[in-house]
Protein backbone atom coordinates (compact mmCIF):
# COMPACT_ATOMS: atom_id res chain seq x y z
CA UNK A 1 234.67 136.97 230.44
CA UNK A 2 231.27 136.05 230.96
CA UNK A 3 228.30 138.36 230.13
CA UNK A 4 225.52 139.02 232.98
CA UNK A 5 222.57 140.22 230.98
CA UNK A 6 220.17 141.99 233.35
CA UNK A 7 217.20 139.99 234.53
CA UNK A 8 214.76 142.00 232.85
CA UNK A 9 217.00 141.43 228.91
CA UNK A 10 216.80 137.65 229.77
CA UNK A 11 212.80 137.68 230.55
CA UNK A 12 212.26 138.89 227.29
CA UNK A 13 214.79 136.49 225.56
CA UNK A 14 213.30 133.55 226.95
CA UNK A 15 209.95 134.72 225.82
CA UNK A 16 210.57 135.41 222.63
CA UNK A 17 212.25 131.87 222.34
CA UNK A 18 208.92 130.07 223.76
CA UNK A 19 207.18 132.00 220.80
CA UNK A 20 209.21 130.69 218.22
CA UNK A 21 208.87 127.09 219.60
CA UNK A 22 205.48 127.59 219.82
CA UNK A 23 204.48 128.39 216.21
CA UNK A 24 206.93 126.43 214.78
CA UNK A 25 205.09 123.55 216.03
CA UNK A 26 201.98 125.51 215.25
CA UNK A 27 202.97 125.26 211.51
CA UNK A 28 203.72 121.76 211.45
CA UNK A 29 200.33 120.86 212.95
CA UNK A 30 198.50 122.81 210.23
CA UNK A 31 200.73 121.47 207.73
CA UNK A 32 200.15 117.76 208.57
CA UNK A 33 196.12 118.66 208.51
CA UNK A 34 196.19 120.11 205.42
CA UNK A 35 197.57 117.29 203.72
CA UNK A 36 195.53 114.95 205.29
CA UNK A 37 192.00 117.11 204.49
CA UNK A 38 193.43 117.42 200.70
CA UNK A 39 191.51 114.83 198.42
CA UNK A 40 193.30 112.43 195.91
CA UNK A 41 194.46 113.76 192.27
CA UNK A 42 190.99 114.13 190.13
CA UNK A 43 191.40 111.03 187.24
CA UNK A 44 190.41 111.74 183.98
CA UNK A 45 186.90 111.24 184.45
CA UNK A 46 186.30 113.61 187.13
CA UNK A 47 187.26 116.25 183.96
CA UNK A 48 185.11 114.86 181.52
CA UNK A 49 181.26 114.47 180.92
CA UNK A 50 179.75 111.05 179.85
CA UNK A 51 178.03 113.14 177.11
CA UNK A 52 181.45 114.70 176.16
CA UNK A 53 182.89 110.58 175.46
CA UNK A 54 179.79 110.02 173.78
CA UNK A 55 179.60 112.46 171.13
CA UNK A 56 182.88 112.42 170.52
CA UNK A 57 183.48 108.55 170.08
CA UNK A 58 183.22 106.99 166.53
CA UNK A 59 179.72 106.55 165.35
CA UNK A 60 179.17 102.86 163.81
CA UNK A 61 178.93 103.18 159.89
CA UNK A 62 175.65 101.78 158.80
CA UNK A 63 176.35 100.57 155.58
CA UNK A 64 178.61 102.05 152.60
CA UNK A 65 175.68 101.57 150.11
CA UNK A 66 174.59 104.24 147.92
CA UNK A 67 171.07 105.14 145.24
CA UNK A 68 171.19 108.40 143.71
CA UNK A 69 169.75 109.53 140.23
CA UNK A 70 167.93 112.51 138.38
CA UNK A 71 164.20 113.76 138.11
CA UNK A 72 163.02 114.87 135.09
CA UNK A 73 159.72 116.48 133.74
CA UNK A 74 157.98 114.96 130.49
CA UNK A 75 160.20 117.65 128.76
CA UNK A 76 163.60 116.16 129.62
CA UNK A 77 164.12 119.51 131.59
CA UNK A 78 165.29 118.88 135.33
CA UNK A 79 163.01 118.83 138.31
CA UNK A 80 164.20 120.61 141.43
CA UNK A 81 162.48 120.22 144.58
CA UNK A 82 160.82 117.05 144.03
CA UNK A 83 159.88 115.25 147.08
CA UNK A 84 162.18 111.74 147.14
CA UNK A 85 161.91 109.33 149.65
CA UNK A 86 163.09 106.11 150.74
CA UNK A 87 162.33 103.31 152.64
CA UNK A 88 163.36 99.47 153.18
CA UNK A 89 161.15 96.34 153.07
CA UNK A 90 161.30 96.29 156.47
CA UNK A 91 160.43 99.37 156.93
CA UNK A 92 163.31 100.46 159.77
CA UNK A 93 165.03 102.62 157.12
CA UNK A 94 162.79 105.73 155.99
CA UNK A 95 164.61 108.68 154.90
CA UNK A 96 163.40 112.22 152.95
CA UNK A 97 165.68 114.36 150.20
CA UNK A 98 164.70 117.13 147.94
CA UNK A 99 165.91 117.43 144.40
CA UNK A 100 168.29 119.53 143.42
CA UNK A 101 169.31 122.34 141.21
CA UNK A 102 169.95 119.54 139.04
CA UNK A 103 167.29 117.33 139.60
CA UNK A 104 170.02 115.22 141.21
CA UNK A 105 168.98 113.33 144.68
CA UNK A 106 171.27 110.28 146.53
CA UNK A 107 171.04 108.79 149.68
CA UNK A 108 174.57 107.28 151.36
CA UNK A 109 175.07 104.70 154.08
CA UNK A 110 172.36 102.00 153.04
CA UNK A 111 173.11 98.79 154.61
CA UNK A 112 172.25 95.55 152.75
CA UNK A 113 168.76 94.96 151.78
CA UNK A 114 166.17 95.96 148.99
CA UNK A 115 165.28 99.47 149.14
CA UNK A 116 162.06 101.42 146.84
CA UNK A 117 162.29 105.26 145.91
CA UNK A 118 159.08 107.30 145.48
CA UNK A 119 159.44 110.76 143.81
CA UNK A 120 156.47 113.40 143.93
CA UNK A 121 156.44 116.94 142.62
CA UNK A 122 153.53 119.79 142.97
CA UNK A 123 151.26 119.19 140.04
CA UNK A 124 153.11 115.77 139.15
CA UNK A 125 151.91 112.38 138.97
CA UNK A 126 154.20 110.05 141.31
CA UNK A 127 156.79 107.32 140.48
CA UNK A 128 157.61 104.82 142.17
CA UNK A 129 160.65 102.30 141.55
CA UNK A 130 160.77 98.49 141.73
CA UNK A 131 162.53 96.74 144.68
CA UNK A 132 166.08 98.01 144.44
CA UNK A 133 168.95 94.95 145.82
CA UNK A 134 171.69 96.58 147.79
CA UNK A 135 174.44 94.49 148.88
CA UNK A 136 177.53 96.47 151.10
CA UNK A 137 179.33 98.78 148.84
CA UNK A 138 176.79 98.89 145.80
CA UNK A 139 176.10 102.23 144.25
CA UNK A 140 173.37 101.70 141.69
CA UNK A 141 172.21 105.33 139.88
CA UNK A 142 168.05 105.33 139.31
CA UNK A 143 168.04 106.21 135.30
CA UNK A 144 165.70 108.89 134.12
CA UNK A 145 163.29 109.06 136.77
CA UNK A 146 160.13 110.85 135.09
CA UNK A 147 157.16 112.82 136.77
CA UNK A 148 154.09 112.40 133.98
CA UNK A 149 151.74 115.24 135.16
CA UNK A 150 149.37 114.13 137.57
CA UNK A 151 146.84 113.83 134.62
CA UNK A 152 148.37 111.34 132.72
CA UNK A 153 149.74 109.11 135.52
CA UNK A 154 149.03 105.55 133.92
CA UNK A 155 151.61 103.47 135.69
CA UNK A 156 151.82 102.91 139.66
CA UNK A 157 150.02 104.54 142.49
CA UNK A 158 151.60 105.87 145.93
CA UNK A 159 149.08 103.94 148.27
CA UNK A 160 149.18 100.73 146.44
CA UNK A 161 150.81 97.39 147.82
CA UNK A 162 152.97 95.09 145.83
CA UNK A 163 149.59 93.59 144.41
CA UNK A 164 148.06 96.44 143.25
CA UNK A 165 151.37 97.68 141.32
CA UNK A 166 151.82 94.44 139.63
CA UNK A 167 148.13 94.40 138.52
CA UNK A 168 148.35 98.12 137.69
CA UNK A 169 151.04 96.68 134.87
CA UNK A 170 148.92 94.37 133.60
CA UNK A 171 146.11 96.85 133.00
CA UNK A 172 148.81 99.27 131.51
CA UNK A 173 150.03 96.03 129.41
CA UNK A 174 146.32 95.34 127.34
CA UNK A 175 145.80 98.38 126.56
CA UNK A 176 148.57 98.90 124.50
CA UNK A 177 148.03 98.38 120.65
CA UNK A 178 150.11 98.55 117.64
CA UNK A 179 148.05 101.28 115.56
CA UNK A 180 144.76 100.61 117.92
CA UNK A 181 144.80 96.96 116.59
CA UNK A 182 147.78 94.93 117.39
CA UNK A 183 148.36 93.81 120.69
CA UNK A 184 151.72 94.65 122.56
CA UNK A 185 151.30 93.52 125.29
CA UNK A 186 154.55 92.60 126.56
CA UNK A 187 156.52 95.68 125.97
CA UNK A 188 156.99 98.09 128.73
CA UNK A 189 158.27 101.36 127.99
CA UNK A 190 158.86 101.70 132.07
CA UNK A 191 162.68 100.73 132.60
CA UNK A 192 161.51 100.38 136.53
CA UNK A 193 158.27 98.80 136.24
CA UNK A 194 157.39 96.74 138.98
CA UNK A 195 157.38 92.83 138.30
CA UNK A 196 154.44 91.06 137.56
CA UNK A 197 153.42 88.05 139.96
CA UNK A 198 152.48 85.05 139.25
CA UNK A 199 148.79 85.57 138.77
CA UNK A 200 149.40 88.68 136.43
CA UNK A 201 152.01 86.66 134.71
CA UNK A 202 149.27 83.64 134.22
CA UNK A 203 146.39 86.55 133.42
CA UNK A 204 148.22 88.36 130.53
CA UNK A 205 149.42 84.84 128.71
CA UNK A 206 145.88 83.81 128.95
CA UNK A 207 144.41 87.48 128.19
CA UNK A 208 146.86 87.30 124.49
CA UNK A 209 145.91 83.89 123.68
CA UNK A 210 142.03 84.93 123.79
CA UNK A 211 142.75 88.37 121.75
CA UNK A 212 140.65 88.50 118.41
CA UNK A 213 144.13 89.19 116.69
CA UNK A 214 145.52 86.14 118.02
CA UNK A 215 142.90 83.73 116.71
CA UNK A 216 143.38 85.72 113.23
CA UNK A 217 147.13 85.58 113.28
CA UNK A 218 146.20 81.86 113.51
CA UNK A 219 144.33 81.60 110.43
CA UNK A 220 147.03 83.93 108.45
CA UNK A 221 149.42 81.22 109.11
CA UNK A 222 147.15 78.04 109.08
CA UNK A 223 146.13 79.79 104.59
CA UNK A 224 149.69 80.59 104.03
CA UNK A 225 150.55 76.74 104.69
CA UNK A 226 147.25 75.70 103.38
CA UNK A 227 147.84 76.98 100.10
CA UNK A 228 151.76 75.98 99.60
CA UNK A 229 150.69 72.58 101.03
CA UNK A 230 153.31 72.63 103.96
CA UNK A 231 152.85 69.52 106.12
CA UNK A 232 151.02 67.59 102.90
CA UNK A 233 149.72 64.76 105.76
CA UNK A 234 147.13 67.23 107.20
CA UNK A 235 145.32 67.00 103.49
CA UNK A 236 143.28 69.53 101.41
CA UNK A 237 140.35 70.75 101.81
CA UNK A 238 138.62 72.05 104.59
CA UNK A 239 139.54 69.16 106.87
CA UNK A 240 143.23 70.43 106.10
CA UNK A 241 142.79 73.81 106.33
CA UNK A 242 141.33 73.42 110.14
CA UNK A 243 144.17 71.11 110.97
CA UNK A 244 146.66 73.53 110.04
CA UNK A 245 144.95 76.26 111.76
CA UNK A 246 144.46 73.85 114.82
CA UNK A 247 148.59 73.21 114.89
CA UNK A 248 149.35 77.14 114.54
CA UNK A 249 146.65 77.99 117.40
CA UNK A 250 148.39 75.02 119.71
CA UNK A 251 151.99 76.33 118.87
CA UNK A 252 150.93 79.95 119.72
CA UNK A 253 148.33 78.62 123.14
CA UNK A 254 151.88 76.42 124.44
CA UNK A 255 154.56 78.25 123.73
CA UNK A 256 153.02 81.60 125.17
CA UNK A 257 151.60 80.06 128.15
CA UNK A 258 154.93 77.89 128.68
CA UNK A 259 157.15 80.77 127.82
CA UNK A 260 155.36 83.50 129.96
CA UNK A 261 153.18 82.09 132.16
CA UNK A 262 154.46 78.54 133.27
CA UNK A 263 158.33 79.07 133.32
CA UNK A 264 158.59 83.01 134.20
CA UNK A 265 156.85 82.07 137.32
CA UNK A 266 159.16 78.98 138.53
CA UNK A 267 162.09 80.58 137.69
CA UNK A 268 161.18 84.51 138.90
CA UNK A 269 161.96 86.03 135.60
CA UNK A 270 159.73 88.97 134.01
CA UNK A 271 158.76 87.76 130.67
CA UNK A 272 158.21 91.23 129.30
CA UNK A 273 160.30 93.40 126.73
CA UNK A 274 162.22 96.25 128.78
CA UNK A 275 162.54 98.99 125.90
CA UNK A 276 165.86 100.62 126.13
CA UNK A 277 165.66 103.72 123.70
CA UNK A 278 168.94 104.87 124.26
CA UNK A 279 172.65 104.26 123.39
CA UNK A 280 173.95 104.02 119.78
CA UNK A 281 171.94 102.34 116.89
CA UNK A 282 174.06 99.20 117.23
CA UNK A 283 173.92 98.87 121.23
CA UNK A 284 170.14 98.93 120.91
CA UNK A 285 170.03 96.20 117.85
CA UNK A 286 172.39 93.76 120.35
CA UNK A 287 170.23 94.55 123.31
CA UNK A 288 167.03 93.84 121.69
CA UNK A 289 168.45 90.26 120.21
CA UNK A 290 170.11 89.16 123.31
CA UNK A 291 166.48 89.70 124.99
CA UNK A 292 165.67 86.61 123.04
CA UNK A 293 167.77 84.49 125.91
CA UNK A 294 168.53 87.07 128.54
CA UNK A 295 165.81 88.06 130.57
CA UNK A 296 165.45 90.54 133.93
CA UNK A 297 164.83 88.97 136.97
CA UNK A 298 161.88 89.28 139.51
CA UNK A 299 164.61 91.06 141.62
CA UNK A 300 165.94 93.04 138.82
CA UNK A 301 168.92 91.37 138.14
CA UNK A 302 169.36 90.18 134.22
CA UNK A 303 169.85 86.51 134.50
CA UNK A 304 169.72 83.68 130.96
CA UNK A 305 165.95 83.56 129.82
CA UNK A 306 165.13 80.15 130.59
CA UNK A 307 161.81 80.96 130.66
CA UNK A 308 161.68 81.86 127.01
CA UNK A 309 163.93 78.91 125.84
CA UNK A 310 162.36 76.24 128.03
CA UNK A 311 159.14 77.58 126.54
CA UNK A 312 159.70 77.43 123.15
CA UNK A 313 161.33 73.94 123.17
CA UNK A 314 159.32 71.81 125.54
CA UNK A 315 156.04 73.86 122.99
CA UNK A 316 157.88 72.70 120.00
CA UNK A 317 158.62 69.03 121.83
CA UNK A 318 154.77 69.09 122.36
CA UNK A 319 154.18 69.89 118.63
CA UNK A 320 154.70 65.83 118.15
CA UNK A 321 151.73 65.22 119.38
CA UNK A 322 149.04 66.80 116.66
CA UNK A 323 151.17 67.67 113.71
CA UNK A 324 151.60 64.42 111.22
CA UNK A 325 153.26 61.22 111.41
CA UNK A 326 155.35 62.18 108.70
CA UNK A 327 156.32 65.29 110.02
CA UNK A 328 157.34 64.47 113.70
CA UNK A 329 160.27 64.02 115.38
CA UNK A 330 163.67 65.66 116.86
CA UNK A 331 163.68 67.74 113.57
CA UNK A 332 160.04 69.00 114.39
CA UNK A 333 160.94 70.02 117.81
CA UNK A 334 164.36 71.60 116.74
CA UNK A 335 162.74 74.12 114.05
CA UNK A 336 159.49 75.00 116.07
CA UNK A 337 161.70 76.21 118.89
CA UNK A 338 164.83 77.79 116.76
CA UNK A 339 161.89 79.32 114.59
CA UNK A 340 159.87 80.75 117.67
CA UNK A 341 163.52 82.34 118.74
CA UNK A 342 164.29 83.94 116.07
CA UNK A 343 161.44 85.14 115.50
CA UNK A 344 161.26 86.97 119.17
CA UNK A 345 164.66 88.20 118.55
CA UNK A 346 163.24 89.61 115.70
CA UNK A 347 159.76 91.17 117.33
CA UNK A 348 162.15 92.90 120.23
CA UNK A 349 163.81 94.82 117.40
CA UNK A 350 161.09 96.67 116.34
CA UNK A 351 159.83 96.67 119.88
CA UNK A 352 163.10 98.92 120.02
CA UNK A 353 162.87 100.77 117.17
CA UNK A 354 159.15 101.29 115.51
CA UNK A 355 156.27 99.83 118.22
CA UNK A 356 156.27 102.34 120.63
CA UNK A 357 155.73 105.55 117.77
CA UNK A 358 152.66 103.75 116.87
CA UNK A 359 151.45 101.89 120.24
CA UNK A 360 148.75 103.78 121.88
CA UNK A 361 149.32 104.31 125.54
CA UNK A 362 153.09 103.68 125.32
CA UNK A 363 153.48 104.73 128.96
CA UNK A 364 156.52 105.63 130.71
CA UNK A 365 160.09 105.84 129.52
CA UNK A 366 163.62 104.66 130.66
């Protein structure tokens, strides 16, 4: 049987049906714009600041080089809060420590290159260090680095170039006497003295060779073989005697100025005594004979003394020319230069173990 709803029932119904078509399609509209107004899924960088990447990204490593070392008073005793400073030739590498409770200082991440520390303390004198090489991975340890009080600074001065330090050591270098007497000139008691140049290296050969002790050394020599009669073909008398002490003053003038003059400035090599004063007894003896024929560099690097054995030989070679017929020859040349050898082996041992007691103004130490 079929159901008659009264006309005012189906009004409503088909009003209320209307309604629900009407937002349904309502909702789909709004639906459709929302997803279209909705913008794309943020990428990563959207989240992150620029500044964010960059701090937190791997910083380049400079270099894996590293100088550290100790600052000590003229007591031994440890220095804290010493200025220390660094910088590179070129001068794009400057950097600033303080000493610490230990004296200790050290700066990391040097790149390749040759790097100078400077060390000053309140009431000190300063130090300065020669031209340290640094090649990548070096770590090289700046022995016994001393602050003299500012009073009895003698060695190298902050404002002074690489000119003025190398003629500061040969100033330090003349005035340096054996008892007040003897010259000792080339000992330096400065383990990181800066090296001489070319002109200072020409300057103190020529400033020995004129030294009143020199000339009298000379004569020693030329009586001792005067009165044995060594080399017979120079003759008695007077005449002989001046001939001998003409041969002993030529040996002493060539060799020196060949040795530490001529050679030391072709081949870069410091033609001074570095005095070691520590290690055992036996260490020190072997260090201060191989000196005869091993020799520090210009850039601080301990290299055969060629200098030294060029010098003596080519002076003893040279020998031929004023010493007597009878005596010249390969022989001649042979004993002058083993002689001279020797006998600088010989002067570097007590360099290390009696000169500087009695050398006035003995400055520095290792």
């Amino acid at each position: 049987m079929t159901k008659i709803l009264p006309l005012g029932s189906l009004a409503m119904s088909l009003a209320f049906s209307a309604f629900q078509v009407s937002a349904h399609a309502q909702l789909s509209d709004r639906k459709v714009a929302a997803k279209s107004e909705l913008p794309d899924a943020p990428s990563l960088g959207a989240w992150l600041d620029p500044s964010d990447l960059a701090e937190t990204a791997p910083v380049a490593e400079k270099g894996t080089g590293m100088i550290s070392g100790t600052v000590l008073d003229t007591n031994d005793d440890v220095l804290q809060g010493a200025s220390v400073s660094l910088t590179n030739k070129a001068e794009t590498d400057k950097r600033e420590v303080q000493s610490g409770p230990n004296g200790e200082f050290a700066f990391s991440a040097l790149s390749t290159g040759s790097y100078r520390v400077t060390v000053t303390g309140k009431g000190m004198g300063i130090w300065v260090s020669a031209w340290l090489p640094m090649n990548a991975g070096d770590i090289r340890i700046v022995t016994q680095v001393v602050l003299p009080i500012a009073a009895a600074l003698t060695s190298v001065t902050v404002s002074g170039d690489r000119e003025e330090l190398a003629q500061e050591q040969v100033q330090i270098a003349v005035e340096q006497r054996v008892l007040g007497v003897f010259p000792n000139f080339y000992s330096t008691y400065d383990w990181n003295a800066p090296p001489m140049g070319t002109r200072q290296k020409y300057e103190l050969a020529f400033r020995s060779m004129i030294d009143p002790v020199t000339f009298a050394g000379a004569g020693a020599l030329a009586g001792f073989e005067h009165f044995n009669n060594i080399f017979p073909g120079y003759g008695g008398g007077i005449q002989g005697y001046a001939k001998r002490y003409g041969a002993a003053y030529a040996n002493s003038f060539s060799s020196r100025m060949l040795g530490s003059a001529v050679f030391p400035s072709l081949f870069h090599q410091d033609p001074r005594y570095f005095y070691k004063g520590t290690g055992s007894i036996s260490s020190r003896t072997m260090y201060a004979i191989s000196a005869a024929v091993i020799a520090r560099s210009d850039d601080g690097h301990w290299r055969p003394n060629y200098s030294h054995v060029l010098g003596t030989f080519v002076a003893g070679a040279l020998s031929n020319l004023y010493y007597p017929s009878s005596s010249r020859g390969l022989s001649l040349t042979l004993s002058n230069g083993l002689v001279e050898t020797v006998g600088n082996a010989g002067t570097n041992i007590l360099r290390e173990f009696v000169l500087k007691g009695i050398t006035s103004r003995a400055g520095g130490r290792q």
